[in-house]
C-alpha atoms as a PDB file:
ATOM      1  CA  UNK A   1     160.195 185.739  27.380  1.00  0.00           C
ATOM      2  CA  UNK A   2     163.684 184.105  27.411  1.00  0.00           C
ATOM      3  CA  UNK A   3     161.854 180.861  25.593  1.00  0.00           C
ATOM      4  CA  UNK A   4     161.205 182.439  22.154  1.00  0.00           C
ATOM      5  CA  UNK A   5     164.964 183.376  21.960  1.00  0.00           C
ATOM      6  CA  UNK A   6     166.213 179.870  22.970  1.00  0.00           C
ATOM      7  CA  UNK A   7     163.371 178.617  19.873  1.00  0.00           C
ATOM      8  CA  UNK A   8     165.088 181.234  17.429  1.00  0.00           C
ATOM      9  CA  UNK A   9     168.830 179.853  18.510  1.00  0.00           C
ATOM     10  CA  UNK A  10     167.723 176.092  18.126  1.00  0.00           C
ATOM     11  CA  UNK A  11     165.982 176.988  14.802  1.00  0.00           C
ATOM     12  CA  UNK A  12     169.299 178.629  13.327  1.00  0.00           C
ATOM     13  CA  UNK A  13     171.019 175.872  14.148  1.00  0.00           C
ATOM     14  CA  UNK A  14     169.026 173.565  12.767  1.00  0.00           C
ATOM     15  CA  UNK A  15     168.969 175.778   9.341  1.00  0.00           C
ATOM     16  CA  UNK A  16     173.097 175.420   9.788  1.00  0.00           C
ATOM     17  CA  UNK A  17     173.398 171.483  10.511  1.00  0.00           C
ATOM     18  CA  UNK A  18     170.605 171.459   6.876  1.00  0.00           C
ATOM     19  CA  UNK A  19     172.836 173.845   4.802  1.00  0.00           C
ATOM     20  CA  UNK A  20     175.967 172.272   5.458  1.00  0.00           C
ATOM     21  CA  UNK A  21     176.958 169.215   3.077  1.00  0.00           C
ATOM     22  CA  UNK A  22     177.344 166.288   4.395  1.00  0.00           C
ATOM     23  CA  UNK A  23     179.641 162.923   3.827  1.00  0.00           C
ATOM     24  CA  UNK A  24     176.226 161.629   2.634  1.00  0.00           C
ATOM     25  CA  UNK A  25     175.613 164.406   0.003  1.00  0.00           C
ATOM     26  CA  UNK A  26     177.913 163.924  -3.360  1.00  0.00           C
ATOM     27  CA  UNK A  27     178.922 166.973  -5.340  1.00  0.00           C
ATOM     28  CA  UNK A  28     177.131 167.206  -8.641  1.00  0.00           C
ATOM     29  CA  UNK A  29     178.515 168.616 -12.290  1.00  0.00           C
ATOM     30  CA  UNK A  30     176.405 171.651 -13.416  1.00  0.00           C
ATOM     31  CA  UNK A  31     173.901 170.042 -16.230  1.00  0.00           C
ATOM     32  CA  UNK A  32     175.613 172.698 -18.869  1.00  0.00           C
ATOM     33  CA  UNK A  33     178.834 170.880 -18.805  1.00  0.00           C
ATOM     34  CA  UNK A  34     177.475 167.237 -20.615  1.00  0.00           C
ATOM     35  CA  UNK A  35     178.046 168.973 -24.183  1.00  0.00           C
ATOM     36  CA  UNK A  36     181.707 169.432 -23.093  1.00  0.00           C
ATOM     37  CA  UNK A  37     182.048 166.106 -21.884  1.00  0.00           C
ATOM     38  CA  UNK A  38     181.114 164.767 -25.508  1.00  0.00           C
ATOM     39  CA  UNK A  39     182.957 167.239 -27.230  1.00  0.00           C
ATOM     40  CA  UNK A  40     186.479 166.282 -25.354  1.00  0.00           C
ATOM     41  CA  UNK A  41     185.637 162.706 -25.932  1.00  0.00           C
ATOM     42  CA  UNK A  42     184.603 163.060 -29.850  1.00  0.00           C
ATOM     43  CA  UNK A  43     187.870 165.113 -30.202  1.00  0.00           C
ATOM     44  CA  UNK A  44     189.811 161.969 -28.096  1.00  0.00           C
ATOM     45  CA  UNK A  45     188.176 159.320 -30.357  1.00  0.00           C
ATOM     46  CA  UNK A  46     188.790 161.647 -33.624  1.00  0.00           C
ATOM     47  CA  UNK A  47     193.053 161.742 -32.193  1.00  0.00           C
ATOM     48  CA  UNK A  48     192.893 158.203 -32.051  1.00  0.00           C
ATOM     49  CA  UNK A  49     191.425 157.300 -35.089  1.00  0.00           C
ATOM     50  CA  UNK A  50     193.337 160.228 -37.240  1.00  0.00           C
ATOM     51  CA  UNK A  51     196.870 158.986 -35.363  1.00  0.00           C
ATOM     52  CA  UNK A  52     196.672 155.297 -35.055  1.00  0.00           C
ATOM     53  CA  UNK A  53     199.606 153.789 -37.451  1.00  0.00           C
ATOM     54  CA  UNK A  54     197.827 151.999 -39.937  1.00  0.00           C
ATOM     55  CA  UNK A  55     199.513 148.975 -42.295  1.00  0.00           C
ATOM     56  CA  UNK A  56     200.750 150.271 -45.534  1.00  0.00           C
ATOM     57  CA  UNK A  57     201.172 148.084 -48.886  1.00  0.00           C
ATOM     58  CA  UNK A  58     202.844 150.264 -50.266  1.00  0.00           C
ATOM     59  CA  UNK A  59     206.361 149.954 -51.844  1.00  0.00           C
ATOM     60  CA  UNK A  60     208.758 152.671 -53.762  1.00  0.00           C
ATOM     61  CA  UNK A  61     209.987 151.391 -56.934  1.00  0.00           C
ATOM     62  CA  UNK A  62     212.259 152.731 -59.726  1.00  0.00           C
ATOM     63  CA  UNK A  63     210.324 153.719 -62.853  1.00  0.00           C
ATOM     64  CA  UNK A  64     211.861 151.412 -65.079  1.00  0.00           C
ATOM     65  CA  UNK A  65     210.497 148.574 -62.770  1.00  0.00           C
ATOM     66  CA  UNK A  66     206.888 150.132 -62.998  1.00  0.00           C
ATOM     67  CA  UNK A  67     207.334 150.504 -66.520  1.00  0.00           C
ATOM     68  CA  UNK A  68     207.897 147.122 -66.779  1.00  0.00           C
ATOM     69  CA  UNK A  69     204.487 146.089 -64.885  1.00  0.00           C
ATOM     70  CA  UNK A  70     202.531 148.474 -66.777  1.00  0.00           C
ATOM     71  CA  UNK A  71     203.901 146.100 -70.273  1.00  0.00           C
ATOM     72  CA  UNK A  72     203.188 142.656 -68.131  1.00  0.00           C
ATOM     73  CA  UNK A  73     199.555 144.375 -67.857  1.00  0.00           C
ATOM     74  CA  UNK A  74     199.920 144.082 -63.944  1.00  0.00           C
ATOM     75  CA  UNK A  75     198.962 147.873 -63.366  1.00  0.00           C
ATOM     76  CA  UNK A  76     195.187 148.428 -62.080  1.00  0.00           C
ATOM     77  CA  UNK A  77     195.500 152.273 -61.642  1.00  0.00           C
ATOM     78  CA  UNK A  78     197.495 155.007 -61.837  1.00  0.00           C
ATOM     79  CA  UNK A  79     197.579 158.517 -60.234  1.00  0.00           C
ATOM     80  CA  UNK A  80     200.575 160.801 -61.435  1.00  0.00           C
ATOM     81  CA  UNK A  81     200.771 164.010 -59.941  1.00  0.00           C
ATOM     82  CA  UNK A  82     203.837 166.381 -60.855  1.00  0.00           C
ATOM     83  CA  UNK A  83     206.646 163.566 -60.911  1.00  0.00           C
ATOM     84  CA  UNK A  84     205.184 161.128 -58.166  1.00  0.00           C
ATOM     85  CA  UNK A  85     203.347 158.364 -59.311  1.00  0.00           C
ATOM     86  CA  UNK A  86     201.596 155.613 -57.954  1.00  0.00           C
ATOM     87  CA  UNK A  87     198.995 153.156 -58.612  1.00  0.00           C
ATOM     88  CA  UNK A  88     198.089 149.835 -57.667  1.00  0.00           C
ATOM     89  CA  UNK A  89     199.101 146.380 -59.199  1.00  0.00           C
ATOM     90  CA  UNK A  90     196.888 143.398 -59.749  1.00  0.00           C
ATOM     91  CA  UNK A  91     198.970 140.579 -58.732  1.00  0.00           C
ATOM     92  CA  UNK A  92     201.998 141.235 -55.602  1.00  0.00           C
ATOM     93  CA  UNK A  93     205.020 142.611 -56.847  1.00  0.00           C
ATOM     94  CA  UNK A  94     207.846 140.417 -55.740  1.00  0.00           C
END
């Protein structure tokens, strides 16, 4: 009866050479882990968009010199809050 053990041996080696990963098999990501993927990159596009220098018009003045744009009617708005104001002229101010 020596032949059933030598089938058993071949058999669990068979079962190991199966079970073991191969060069040929490629390690996969867990499905859960796709919502984390597009959280980090919504955060990464959010930092870039929040933190990106963006081009500024604007200029500080003294307030006689906006006083004297409001009188030449070359103030569109204003927004005073507290003692800062600013606002936004119709034509450049040079």
């Amino acid at each position: 009866m020596p032949a059933p053990e030598q089938s058993q041996g071949q058999d669990r080696s068979n079962e190991r050479r199966q079970s073991a990963p191969g060069p040929e098999k490629q390690r996969q990501l867990p499905p859960n882990l796709w919502p984390w993927w597009l959280i980090f990159v919504a955060l990464l596009a959010w930092n870039l968009f929040a933190w990106w220098p963006s081009q500024s018009d604007s200029v500080t003045i003294p307030y006689s010199t906006f006083l004297a744009q409001v009188r030449a009617d070359n103030v569109l708005t204003v927004h005073i809050v507290s003692d800062d104001i600013s606002g936004q002229f119709g034509r450049p101010l040079l």
